[in-house]
N, C-alpha and C. Protein backbone atom coordinates (compact mmCIF):
# COMPACT_ATOMS: atom_id res chain seq x y z
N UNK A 1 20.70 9.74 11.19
CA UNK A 1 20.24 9.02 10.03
C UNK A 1 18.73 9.23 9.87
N UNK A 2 18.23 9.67 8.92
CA UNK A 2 16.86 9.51 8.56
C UNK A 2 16.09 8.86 7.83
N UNK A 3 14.57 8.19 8.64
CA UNK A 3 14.46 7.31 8.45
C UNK A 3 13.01 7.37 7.62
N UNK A 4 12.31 6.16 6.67
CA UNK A 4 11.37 6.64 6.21
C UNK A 4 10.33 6.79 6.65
N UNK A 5 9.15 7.69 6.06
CA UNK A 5 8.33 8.09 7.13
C UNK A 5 6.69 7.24 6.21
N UNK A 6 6.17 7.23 6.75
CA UNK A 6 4.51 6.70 6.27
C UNK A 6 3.30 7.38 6.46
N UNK A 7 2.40 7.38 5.16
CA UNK A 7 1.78 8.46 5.73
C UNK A 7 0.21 7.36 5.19
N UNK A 8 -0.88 7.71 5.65
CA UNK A 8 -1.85 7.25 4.97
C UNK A 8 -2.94 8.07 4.23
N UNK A 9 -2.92 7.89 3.11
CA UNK A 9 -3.58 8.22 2.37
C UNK A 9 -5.25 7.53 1.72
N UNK A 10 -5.95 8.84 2.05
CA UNK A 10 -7.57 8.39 1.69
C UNK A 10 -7.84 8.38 0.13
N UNK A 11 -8.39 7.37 -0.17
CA UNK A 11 -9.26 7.42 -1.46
C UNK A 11 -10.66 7.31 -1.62
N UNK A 12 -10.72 7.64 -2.90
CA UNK A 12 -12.78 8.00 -3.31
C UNK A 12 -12.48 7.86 -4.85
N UNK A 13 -13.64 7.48 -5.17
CA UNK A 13 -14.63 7.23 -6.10
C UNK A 13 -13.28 6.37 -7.11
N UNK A 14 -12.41 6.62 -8.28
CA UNK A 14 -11.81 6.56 -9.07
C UNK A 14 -10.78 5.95 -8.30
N UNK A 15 -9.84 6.97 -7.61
CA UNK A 15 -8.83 6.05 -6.60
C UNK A 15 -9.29 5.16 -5.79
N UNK A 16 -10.60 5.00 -5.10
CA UNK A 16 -10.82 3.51 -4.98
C UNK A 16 -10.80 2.38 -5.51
N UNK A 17 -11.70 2.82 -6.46
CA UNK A 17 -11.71 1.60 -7.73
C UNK A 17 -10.26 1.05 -8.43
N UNK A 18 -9.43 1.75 -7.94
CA UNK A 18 -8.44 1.52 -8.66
C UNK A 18 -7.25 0.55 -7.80
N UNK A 19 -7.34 1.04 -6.55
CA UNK A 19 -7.15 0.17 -5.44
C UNK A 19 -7.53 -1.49 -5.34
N UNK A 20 -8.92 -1.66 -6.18
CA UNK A 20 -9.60 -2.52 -5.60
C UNK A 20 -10.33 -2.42 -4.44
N UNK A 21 -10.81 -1.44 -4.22
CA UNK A 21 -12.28 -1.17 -3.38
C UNK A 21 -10.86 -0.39 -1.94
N UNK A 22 -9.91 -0.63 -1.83
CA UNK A 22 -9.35 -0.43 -0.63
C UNK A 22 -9.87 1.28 -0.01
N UNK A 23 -10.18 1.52 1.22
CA UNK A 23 -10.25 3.03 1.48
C UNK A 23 -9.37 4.10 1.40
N UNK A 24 -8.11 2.86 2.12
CA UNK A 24 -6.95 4.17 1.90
C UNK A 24 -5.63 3.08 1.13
N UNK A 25 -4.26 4.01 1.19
CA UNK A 25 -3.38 3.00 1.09
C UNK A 25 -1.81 3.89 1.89
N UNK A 26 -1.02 3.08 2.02
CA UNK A 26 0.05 3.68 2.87
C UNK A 26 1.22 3.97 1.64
N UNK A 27 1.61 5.46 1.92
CA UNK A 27 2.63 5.73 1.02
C UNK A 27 3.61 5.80 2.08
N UNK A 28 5.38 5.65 1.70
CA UNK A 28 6.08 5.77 2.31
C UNK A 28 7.35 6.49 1.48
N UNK A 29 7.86 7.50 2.07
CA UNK A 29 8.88 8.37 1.35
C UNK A 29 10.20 8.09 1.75
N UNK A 30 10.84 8.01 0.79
CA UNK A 30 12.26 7.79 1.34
C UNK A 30 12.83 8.45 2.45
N UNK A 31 13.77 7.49 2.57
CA UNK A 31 14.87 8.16 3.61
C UNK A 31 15.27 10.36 3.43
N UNK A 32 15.00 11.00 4.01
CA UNK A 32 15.65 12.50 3.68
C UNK A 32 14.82 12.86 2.58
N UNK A 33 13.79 12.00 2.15
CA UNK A 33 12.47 13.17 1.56
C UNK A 33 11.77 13.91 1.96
N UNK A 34 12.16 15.05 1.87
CA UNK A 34 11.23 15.83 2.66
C UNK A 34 9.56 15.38 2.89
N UNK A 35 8.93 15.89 3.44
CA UNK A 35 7.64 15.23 3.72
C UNK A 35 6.63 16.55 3.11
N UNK A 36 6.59 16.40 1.69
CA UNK A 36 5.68 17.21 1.25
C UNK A 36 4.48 16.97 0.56
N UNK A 37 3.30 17.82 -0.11
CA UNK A 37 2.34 17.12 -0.45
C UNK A 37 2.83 16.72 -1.50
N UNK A 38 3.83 17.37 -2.39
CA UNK A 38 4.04 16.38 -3.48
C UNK A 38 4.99 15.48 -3.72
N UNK A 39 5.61 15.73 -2.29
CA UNK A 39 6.41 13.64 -2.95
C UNK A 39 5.67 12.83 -2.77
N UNK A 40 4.14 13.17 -1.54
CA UNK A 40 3.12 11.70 -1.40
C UNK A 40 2.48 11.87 -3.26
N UNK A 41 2.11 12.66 -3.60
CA UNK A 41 1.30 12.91 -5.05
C UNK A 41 2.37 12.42 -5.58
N UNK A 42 3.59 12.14 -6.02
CA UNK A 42 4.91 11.84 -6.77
C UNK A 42 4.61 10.40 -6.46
N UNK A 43 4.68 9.50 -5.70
CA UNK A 43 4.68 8.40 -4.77
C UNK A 43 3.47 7.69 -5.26
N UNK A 44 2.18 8.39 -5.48
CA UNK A 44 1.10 8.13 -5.67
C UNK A 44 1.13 7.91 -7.35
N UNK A 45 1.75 8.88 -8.43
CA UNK A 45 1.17 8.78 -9.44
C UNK A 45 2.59 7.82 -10.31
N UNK A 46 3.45 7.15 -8.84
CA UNK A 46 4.61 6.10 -9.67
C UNK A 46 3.81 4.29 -9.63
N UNK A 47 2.61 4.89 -8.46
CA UNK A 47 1.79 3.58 -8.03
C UNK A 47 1.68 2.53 -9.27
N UNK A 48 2.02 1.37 -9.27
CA UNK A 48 1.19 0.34 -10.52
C UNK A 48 -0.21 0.89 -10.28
N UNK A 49 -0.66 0.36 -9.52
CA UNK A 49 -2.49 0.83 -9.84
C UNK A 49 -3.08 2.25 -9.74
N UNK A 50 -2.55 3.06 -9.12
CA UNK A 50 -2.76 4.58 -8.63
C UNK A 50 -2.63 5.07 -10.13
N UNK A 51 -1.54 4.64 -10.61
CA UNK A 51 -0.79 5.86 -11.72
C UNK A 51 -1.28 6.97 -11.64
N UNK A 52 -2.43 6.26 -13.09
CA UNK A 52 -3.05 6.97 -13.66
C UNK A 52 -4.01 7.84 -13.30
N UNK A 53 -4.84 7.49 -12.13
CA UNK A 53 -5.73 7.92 -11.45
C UNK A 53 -5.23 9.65 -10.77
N UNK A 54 -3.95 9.14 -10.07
CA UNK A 54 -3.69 10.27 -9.10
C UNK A 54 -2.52 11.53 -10.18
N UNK A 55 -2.43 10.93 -11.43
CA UNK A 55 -1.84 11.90 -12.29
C UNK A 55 -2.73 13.13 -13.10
N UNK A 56 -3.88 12.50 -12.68
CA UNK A 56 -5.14 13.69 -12.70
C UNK A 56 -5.85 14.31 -11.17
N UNK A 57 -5.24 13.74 -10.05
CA UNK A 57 -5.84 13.99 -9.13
C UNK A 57 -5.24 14.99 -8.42
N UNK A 58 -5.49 15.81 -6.70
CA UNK A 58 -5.49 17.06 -6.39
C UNK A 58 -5.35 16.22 -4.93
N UNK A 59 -4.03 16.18 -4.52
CA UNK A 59 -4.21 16.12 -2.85
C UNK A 59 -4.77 17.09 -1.56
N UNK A 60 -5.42 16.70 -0.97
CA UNK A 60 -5.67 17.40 0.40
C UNK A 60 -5.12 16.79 1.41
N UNK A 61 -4.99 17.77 1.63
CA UNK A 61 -4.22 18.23 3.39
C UNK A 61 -5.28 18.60 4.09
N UNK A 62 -5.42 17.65 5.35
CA UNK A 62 -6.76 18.05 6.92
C UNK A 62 -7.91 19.24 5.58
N UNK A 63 -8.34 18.62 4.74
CA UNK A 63 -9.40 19.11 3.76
C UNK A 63 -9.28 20.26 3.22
N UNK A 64 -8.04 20.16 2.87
CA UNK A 64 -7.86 21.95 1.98
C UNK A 64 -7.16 21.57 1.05
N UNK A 65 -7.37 21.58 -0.25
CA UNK A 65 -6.05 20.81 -1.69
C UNK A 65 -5.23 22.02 -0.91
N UNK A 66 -4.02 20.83 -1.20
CA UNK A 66 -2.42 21.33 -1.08
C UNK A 66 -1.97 21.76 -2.30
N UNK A 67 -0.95 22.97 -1.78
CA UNK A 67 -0.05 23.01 -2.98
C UNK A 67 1.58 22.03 -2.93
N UNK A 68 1.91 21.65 -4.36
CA UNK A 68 3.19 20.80 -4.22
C UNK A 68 4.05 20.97 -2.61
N UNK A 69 4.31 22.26 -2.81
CA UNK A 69 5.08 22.51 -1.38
C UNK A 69 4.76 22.28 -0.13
N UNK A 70 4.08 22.29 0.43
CA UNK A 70 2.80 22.08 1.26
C UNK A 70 3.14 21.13 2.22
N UNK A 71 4.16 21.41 3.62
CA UNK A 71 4.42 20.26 4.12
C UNK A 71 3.45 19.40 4.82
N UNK A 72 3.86 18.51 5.44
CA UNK A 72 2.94 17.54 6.05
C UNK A 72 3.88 16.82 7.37
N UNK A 73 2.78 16.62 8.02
CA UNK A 73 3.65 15.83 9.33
C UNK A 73 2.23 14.44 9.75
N UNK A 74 3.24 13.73 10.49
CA UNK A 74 2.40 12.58 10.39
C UNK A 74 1.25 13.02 11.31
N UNK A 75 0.32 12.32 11.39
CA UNK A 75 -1.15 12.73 11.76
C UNK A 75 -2.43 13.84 10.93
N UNK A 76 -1.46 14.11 9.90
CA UNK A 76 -2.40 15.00 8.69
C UNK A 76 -2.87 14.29 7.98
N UNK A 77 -4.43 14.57 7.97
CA UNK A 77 -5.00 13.50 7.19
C UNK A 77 -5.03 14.19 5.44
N UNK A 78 -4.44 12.73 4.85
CA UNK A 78 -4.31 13.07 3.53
C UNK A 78 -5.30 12.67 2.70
N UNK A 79 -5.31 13.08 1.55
CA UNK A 79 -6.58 12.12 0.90
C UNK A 79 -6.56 12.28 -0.67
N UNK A 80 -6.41 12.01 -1.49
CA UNK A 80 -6.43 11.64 -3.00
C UNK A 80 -7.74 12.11 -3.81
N UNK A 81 -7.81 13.15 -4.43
CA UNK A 81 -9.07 13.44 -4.74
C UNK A 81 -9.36 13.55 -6.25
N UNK A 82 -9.65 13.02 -6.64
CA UNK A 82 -9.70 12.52 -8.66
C UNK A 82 -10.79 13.66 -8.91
N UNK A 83 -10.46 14.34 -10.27
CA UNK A 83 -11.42 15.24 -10.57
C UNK A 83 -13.30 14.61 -10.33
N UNK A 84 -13.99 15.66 -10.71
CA UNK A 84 -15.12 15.77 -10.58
C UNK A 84 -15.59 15.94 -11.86
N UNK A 85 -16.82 15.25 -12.11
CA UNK A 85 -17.70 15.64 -13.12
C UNK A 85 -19.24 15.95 -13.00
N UNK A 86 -19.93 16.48 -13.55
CA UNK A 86 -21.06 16.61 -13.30
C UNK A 86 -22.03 17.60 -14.56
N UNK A 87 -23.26 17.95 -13.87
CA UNK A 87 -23.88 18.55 -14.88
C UNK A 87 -25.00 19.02 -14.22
């Protein structure tokens, strides 16, 4: 039987604020979801408060953006990264 797994996820600037100041927050994938970067990004952009934030945002994996496929195992640090602006 498989069981669900948890992963924690870092936020900044936009996904903080959106949190309510929190640093990170814990996503958890169903039972027999695979553990990829994009069911946590799937997970993330069904969030009430995340939504919107992480439906523009770019996950990393141990600091390299992931692609959708992109597995993950627990102890990879994840992190939520909302575009950039500047000038």
């Amino acid at each position: 039987m498989h069981r669900a797994q948890r992963f924690e996820v870092l936020l900044f600037a936009a996904g903080r604020e959106a949190a309510g100041g929190a640093a990170s927050v814990q996503v958890e994938l169903a039972p027999g979801t695979p553990p990829t970067a994009g069911a946590v990004l799937a997970v993330l952009r069904a969030h009430p408060r995340l939504g919107a934030v992480a439906a523009s945002s770019r996950l990393a994996v141990n600091h390299t953006f992931a692609a959708a496929d992109t597995p993950i195992v627990p102890g990879d640090e994840l992190a939520l990264i909302p575009p950039v602006g500047g000038g």
